[in-house]
N, C-alpha and C. Protein backbone atom coordinates (compact mmCIF):
# COMPACT_ATOMS: atom_id res chain seq x y z
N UNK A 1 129.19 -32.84 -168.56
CA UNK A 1 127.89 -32.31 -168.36
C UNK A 1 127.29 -32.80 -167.03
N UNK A 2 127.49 -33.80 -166.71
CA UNK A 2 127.06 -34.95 -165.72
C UNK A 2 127.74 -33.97 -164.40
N UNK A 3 129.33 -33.72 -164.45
CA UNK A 3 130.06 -33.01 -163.38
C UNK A 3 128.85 -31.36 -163.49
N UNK A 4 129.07 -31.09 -164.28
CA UNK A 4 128.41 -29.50 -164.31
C UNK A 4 126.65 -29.48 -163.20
N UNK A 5 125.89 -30.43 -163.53
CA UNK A 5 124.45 -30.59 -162.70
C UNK A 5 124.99 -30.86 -161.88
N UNK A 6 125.63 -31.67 -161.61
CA UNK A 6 125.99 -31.80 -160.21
C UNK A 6 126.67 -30.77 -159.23
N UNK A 7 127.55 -30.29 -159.73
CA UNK A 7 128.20 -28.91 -159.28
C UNK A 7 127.04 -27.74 -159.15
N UNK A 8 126.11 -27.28 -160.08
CA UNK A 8 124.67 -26.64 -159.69
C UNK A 8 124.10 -27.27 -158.93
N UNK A 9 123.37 -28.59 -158.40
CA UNK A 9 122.78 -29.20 -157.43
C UNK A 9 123.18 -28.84 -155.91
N UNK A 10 124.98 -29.16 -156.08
CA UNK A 10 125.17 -28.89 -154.83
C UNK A 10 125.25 -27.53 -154.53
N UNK A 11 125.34 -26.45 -155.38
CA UNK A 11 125.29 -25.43 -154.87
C UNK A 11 123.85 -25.02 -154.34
N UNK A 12 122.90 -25.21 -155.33
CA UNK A 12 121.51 -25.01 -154.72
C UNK A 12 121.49 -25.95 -153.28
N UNK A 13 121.68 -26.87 -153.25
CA UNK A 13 121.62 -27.48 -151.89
C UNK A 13 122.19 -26.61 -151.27
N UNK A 14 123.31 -26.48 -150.77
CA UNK A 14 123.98 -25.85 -150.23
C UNK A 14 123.43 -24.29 -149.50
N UNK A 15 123.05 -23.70 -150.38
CA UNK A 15 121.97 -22.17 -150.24
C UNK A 15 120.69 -22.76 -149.65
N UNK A 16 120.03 -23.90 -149.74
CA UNK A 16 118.99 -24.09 -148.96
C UNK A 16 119.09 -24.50 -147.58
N UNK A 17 119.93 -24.81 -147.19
CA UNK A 17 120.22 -25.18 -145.70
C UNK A 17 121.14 -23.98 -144.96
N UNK A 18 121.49 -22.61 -145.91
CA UNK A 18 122.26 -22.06 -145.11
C UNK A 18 121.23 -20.90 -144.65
N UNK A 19 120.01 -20.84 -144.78
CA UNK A 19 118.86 -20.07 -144.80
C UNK A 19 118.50 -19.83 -143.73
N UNK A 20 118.69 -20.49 -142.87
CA UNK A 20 117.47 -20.94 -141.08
C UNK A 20 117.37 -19.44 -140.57
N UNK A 21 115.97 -19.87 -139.98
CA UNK A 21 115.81 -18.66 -139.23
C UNK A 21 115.12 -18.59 -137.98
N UNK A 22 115.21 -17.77 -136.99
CA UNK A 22 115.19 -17.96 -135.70
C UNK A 22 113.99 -16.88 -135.34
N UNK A 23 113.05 -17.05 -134.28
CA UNK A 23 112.39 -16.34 -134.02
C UNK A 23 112.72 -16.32 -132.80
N UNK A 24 113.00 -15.43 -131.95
CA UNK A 24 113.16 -14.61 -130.59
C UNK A 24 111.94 -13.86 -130.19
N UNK A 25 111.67 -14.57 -128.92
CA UNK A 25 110.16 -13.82 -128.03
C UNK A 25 110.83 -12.97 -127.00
N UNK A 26 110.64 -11.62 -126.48
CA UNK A 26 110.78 -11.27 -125.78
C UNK A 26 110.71 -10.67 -124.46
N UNK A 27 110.24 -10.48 -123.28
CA UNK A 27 109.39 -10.73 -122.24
C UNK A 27 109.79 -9.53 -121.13
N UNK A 28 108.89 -8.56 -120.72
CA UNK A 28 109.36 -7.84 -119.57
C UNK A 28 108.52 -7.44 -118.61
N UNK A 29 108.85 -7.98 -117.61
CA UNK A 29 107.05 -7.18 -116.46
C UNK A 29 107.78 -6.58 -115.60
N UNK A 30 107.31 -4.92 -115.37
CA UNK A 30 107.28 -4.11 -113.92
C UNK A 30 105.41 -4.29 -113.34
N UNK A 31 105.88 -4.80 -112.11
CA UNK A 31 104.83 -4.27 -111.30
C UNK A 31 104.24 -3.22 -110.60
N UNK A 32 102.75 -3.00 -111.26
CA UNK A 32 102.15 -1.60 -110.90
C UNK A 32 102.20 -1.25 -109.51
N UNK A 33 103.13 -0.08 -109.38
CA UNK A 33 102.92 0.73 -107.78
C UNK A 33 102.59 2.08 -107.86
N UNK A 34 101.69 2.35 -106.83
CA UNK A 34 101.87 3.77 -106.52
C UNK A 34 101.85 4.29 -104.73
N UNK A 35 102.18 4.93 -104.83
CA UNK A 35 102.79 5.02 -103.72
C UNK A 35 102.35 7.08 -103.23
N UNK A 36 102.30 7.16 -102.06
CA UNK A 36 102.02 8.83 -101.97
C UNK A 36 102.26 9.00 -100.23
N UNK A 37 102.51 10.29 -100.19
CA UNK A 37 102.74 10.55 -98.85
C UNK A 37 102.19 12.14 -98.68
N UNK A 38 101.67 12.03 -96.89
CA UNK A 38 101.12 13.20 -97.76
C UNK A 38 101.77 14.26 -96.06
N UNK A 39 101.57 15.77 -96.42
CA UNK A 39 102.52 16.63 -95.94
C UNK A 39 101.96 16.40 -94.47
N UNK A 40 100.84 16.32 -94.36
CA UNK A 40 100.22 16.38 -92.44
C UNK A 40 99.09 15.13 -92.64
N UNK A 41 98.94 14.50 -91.76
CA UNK A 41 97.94 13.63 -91.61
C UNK A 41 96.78 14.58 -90.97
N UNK A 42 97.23 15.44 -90.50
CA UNK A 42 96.26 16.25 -89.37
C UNK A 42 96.53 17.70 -89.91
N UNK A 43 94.71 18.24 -89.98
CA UNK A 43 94.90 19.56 -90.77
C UNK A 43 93.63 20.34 -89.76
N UNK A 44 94.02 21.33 -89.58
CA UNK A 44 93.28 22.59 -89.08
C UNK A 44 92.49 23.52 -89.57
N UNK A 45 91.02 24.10 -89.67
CA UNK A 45 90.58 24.84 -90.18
C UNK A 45 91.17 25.99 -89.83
N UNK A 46 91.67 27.20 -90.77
CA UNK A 46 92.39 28.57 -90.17
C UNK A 46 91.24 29.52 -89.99
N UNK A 47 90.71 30.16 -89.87
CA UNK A 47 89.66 31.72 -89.24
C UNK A 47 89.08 31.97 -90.58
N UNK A 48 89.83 31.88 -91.95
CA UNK A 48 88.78 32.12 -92.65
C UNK A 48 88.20 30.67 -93.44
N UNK A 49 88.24 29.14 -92.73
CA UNK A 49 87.53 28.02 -93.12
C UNK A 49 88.08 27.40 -94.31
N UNK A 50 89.34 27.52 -94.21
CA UNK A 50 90.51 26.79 -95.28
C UNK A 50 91.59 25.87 -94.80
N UNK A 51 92.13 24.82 -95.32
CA UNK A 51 92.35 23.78 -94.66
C UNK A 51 93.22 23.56 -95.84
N UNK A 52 94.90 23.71 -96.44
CA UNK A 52 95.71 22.94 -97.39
C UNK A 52 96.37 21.75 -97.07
N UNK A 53 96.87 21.00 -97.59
CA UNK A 53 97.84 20.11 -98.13
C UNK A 53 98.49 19.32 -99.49
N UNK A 54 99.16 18.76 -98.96
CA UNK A 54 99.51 18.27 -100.44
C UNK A 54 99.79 16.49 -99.98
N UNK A 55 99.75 16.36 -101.14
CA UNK A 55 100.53 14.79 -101.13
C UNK A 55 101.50 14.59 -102.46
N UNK A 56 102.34 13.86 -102.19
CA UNK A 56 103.62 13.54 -103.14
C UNK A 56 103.38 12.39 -103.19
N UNK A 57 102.88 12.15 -104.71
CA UNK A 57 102.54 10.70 -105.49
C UNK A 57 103.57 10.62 -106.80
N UNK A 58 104.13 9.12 -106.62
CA UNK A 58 104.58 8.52 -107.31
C UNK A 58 104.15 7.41 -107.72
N UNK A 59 103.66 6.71 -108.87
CA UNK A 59 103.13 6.12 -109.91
C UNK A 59 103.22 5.15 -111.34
N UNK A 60 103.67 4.34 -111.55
CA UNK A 60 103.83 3.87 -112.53
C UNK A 60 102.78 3.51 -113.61
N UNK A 61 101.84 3.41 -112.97
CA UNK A 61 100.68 3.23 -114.17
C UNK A 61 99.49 3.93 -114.08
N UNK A 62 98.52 4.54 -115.26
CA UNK A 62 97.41 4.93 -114.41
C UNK A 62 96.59 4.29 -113.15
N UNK A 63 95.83 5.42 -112.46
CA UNK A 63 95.19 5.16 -111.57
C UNK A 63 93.82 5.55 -110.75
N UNK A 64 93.79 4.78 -110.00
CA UNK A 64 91.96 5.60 -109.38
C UNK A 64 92.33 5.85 -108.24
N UNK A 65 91.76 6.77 -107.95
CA UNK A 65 91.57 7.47 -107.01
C UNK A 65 90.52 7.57 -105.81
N UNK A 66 90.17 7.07 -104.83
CA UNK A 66 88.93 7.23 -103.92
C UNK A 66 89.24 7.54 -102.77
N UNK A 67 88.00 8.54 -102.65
CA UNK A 67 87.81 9.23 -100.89
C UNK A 67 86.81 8.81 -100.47
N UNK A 68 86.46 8.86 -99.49
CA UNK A 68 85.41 8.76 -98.35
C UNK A 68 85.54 9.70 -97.09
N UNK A 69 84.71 10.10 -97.03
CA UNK A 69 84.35 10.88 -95.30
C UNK A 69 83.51 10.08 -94.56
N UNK A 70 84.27 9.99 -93.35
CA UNK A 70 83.48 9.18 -91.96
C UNK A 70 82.91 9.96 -91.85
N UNK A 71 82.15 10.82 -91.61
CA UNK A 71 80.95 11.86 -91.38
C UNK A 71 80.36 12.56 -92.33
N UNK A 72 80.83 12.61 -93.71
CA UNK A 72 80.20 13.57 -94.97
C UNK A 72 80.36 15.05 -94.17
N UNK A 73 81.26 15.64 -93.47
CA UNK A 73 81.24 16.96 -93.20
C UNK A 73 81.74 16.98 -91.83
N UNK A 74 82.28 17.71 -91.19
CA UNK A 74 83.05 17.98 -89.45
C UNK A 74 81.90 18.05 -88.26
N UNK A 75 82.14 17.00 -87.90
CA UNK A 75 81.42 16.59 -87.28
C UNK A 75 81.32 17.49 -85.51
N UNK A 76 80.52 18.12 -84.91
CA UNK A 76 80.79 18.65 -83.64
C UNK A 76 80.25 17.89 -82.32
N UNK A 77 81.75 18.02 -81.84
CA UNK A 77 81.67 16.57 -80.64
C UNK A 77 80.72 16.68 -79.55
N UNK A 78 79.77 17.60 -79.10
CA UNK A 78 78.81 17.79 -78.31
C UNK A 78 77.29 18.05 -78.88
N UNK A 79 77.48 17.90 -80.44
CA UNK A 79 76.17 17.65 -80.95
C UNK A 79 75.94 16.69 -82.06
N UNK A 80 74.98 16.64 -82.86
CA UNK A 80 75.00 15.90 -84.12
C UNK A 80 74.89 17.17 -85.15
N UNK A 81 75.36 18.18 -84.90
CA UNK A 81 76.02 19.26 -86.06
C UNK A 81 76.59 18.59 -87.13
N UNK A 82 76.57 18.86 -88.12
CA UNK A 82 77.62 18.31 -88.92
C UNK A 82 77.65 19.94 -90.14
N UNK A 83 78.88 20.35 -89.97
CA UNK A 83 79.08 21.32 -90.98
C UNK A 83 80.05 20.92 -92.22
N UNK A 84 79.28 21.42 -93.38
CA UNK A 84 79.55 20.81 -94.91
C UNK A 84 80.77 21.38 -94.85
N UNK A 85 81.53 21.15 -96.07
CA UNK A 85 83.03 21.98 -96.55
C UNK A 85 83.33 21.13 -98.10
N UNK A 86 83.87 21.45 -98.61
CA UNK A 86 83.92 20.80 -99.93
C UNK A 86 85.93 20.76 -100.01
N UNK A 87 86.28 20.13 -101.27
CA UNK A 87 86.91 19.13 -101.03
C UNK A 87 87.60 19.92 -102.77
N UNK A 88 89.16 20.68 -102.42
CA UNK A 88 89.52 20.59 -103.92
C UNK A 88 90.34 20.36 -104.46
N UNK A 89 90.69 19.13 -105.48
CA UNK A 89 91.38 18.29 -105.33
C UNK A 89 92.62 18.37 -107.31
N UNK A 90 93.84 19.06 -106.90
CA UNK A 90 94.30 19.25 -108.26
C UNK A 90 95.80 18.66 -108.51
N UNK A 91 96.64 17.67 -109.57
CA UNK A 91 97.37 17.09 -109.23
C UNK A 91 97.97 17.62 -110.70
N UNK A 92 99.60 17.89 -110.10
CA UNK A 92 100.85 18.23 -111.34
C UNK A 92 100.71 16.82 -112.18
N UNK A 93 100.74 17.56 -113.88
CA UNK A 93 100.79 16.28 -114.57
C UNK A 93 99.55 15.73 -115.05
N UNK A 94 98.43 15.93 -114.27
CA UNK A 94 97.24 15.70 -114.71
C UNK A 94 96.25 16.48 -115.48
N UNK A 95 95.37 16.34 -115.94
CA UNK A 95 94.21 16.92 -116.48
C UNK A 95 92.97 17.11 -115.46
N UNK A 96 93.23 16.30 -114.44
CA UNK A 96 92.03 16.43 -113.95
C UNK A 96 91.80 17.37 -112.70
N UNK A 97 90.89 18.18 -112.69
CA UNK A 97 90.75 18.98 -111.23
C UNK A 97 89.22 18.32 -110.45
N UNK A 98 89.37 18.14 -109.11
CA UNK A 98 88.32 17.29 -108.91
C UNK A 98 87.50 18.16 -107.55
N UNK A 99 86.33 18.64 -107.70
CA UNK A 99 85.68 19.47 -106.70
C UNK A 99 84.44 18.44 -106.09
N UNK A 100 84.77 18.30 -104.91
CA UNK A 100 83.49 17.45 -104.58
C UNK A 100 83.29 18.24 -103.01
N UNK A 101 81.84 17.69 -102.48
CA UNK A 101 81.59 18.02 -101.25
C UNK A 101 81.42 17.22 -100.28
N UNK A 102 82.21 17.06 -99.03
CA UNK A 102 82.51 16.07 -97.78
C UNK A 102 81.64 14.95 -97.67
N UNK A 103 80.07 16.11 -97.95
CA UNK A 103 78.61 15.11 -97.85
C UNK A 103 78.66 14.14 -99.07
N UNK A 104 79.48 14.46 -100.42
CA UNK A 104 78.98 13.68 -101.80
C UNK A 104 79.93 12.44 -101.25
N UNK A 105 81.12 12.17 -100.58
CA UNK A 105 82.10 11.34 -100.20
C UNK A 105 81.96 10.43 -98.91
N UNK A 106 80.39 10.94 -98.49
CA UNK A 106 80.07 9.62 -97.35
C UNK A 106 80.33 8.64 -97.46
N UNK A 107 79.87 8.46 -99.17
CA UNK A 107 79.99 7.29 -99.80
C UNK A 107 81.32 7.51 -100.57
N UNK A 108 81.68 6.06 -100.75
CA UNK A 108 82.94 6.17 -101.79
C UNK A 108 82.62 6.85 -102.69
N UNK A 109 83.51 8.09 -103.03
CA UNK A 109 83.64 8.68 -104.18
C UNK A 109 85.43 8.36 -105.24
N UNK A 110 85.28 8.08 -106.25
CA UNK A 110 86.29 7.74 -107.30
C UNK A 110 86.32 8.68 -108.43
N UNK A 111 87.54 8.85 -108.67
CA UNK A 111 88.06 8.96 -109.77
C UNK A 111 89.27 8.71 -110.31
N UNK A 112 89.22 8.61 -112.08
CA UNK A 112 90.56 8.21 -112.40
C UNK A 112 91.85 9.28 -113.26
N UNK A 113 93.05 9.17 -112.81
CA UNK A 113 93.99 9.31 -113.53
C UNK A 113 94.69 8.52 -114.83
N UNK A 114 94.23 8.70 -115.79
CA UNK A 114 94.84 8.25 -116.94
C UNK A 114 96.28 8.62 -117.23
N UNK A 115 96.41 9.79 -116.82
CA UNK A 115 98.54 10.04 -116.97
C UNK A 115 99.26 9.29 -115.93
N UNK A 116 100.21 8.76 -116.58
CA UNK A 116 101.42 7.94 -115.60
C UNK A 116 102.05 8.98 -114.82
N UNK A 117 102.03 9.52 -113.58
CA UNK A 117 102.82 10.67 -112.44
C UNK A 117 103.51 9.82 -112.06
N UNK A 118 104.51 10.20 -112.07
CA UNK A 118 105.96 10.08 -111.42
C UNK A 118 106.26 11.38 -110.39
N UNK A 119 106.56 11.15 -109.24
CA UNK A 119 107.49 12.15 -108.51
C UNK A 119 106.55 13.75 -108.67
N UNK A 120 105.17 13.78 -108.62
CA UNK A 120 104.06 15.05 -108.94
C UNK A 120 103.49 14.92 -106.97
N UNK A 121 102.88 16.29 -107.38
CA UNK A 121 102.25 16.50 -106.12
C UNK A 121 100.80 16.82 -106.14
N UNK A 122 99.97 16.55 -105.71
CA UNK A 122 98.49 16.88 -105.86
C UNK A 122 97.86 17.89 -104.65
N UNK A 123 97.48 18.52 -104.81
CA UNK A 123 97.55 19.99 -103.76
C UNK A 123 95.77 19.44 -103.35
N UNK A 124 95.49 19.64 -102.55
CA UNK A 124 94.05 19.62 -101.57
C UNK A 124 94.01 20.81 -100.62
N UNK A 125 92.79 21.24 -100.89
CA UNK A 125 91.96 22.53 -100.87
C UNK A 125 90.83 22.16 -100.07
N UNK A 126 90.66 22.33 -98.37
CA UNK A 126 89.31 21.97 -98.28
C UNK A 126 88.90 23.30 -97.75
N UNK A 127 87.54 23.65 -98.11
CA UNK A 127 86.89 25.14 -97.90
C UNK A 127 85.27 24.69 -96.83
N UNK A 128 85.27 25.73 -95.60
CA UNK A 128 84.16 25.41 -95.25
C UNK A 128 83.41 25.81 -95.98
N UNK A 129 81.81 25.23 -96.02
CA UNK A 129 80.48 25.99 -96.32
C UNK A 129 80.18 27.12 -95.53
N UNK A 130 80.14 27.38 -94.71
CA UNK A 130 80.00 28.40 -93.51
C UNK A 130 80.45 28.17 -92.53
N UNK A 131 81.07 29.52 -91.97
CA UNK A 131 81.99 29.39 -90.19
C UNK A 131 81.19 28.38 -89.43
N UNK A 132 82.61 27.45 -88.72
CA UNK A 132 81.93 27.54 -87.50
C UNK A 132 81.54 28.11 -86.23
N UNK A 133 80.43 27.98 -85.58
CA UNK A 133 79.82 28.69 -84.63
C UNK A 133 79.71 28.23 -83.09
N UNK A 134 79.62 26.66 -83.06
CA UNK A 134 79.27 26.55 -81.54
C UNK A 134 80.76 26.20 -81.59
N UNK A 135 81.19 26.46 -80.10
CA UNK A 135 82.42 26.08 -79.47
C UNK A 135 82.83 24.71 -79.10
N UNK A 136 83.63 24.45 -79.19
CA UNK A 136 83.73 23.17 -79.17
C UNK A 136 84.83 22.18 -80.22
N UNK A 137 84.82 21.13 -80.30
CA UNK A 137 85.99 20.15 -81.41
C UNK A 137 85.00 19.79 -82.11
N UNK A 138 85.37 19.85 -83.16
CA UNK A 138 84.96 19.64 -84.83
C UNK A 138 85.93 18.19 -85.04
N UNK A 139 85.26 17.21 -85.81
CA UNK A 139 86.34 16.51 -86.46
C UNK A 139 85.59 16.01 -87.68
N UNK A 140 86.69 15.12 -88.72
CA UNK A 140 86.20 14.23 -89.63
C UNK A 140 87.18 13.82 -89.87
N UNK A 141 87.03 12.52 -90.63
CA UNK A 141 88.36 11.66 -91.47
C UNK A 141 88.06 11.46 -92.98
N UNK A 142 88.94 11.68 -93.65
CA UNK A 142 88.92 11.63 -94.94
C UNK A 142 89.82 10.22 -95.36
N UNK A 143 89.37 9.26 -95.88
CA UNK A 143 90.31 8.14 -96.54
C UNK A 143 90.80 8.01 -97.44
N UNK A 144 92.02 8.17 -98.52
CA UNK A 144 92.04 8.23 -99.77
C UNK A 144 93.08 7.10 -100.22
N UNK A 145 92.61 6.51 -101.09
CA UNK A 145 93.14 5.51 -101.61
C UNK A 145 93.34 5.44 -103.16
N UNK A 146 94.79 4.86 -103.30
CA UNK A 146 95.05 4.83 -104.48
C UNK A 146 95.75 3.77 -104.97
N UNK A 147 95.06 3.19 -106.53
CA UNK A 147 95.03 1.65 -106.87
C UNK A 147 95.68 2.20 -108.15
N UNK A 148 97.10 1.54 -108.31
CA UNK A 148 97.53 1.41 -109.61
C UNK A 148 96.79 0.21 -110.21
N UNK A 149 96.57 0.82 -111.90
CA UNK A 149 96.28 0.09 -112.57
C UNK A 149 96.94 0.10 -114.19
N UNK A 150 97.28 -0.69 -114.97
CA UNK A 150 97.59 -1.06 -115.84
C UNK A 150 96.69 -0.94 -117.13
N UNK A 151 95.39 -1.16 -116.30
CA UNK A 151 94.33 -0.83 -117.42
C UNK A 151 93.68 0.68 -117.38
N UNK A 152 93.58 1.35 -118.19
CA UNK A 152 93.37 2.93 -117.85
C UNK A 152 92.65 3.01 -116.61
N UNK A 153 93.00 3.65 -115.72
CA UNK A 153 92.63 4.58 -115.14
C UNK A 153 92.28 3.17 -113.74
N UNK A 154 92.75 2.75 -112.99
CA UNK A 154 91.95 1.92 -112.07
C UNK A 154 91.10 0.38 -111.98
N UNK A 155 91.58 -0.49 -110.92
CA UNK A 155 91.23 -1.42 -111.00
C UNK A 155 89.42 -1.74 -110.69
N UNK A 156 88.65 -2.02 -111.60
CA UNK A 156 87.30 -1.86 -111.31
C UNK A 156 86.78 -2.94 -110.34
């Protein structure tokens, strides 16, 4: 009887030490990029006050988006003219279509992309407000910048 508990003892022993268990953490970071290029740095109004391009953005995380105009509108180099044009802004992959006007982008203007784009193109549309009239060079600069972010839509 004495052999028999003992022979159960060690088996229960035995099953309690063959039990262990392991916990495994596992760990992975890509760093947020986005990246874009865009078809002309330099764009021309055509006769009827339309102006395209595109840019090819690639993306890993959502992102924001911001423009600015050095002049809020085309500026004419022999006066303080400034003629409006608006700004239209639509990207493959996204939801968002974004219409603003040169003057609303004096100031930083933002917005965000919540879809991850990969390898998409975002088409820009700029339309005058009305022809221009005096003769002469027109200019403006548009800045656009884009901040991957990890947290929806842009780093605040």
């Amino acid at each position: 009887m004495k052999r028999l508990t003992w022979l159960v003892l060690c088996c229960f022993a035995s099953n309690a030490y063959s039990n262990d268990e392991v916990s495994i953490t596992l760990l992975g970071y890509i760093a947020p990029v986005c990246e874009f290029t865009p078809q002309s740095n330099n764009l021309a109004f055509s006769s009827n006050g339309i102006a395209n391009t595109t840019l090819v953005i690639n993306c890993n995380s959502p992102m924001r988006i911001s423009m600015q105009s050095l002049n809020g509108g085309l500026s004419h180099e022999q006066s303080n003219k400034i003629s409006s044009y608006n700004i239209n802004w639509s990207l493959e992959g996204a939801k968002n279509v974004v219409s603003v006007s040169a003057q609303a982008i004096k100031s930083t203007y933002s917005f965000d992309i919540n879809e991850i784009i990969f390898d998409s193109v975002a088409q820009i549309q700029l339309t005058l407000d009305d022809p221009l009239i005096y003769a002469g060079s027109y200019q403006d600069v548009i800045r656009i910048e884009m901040t991957p972010s990890v947290v929806s839509g842009g780093v605040l």
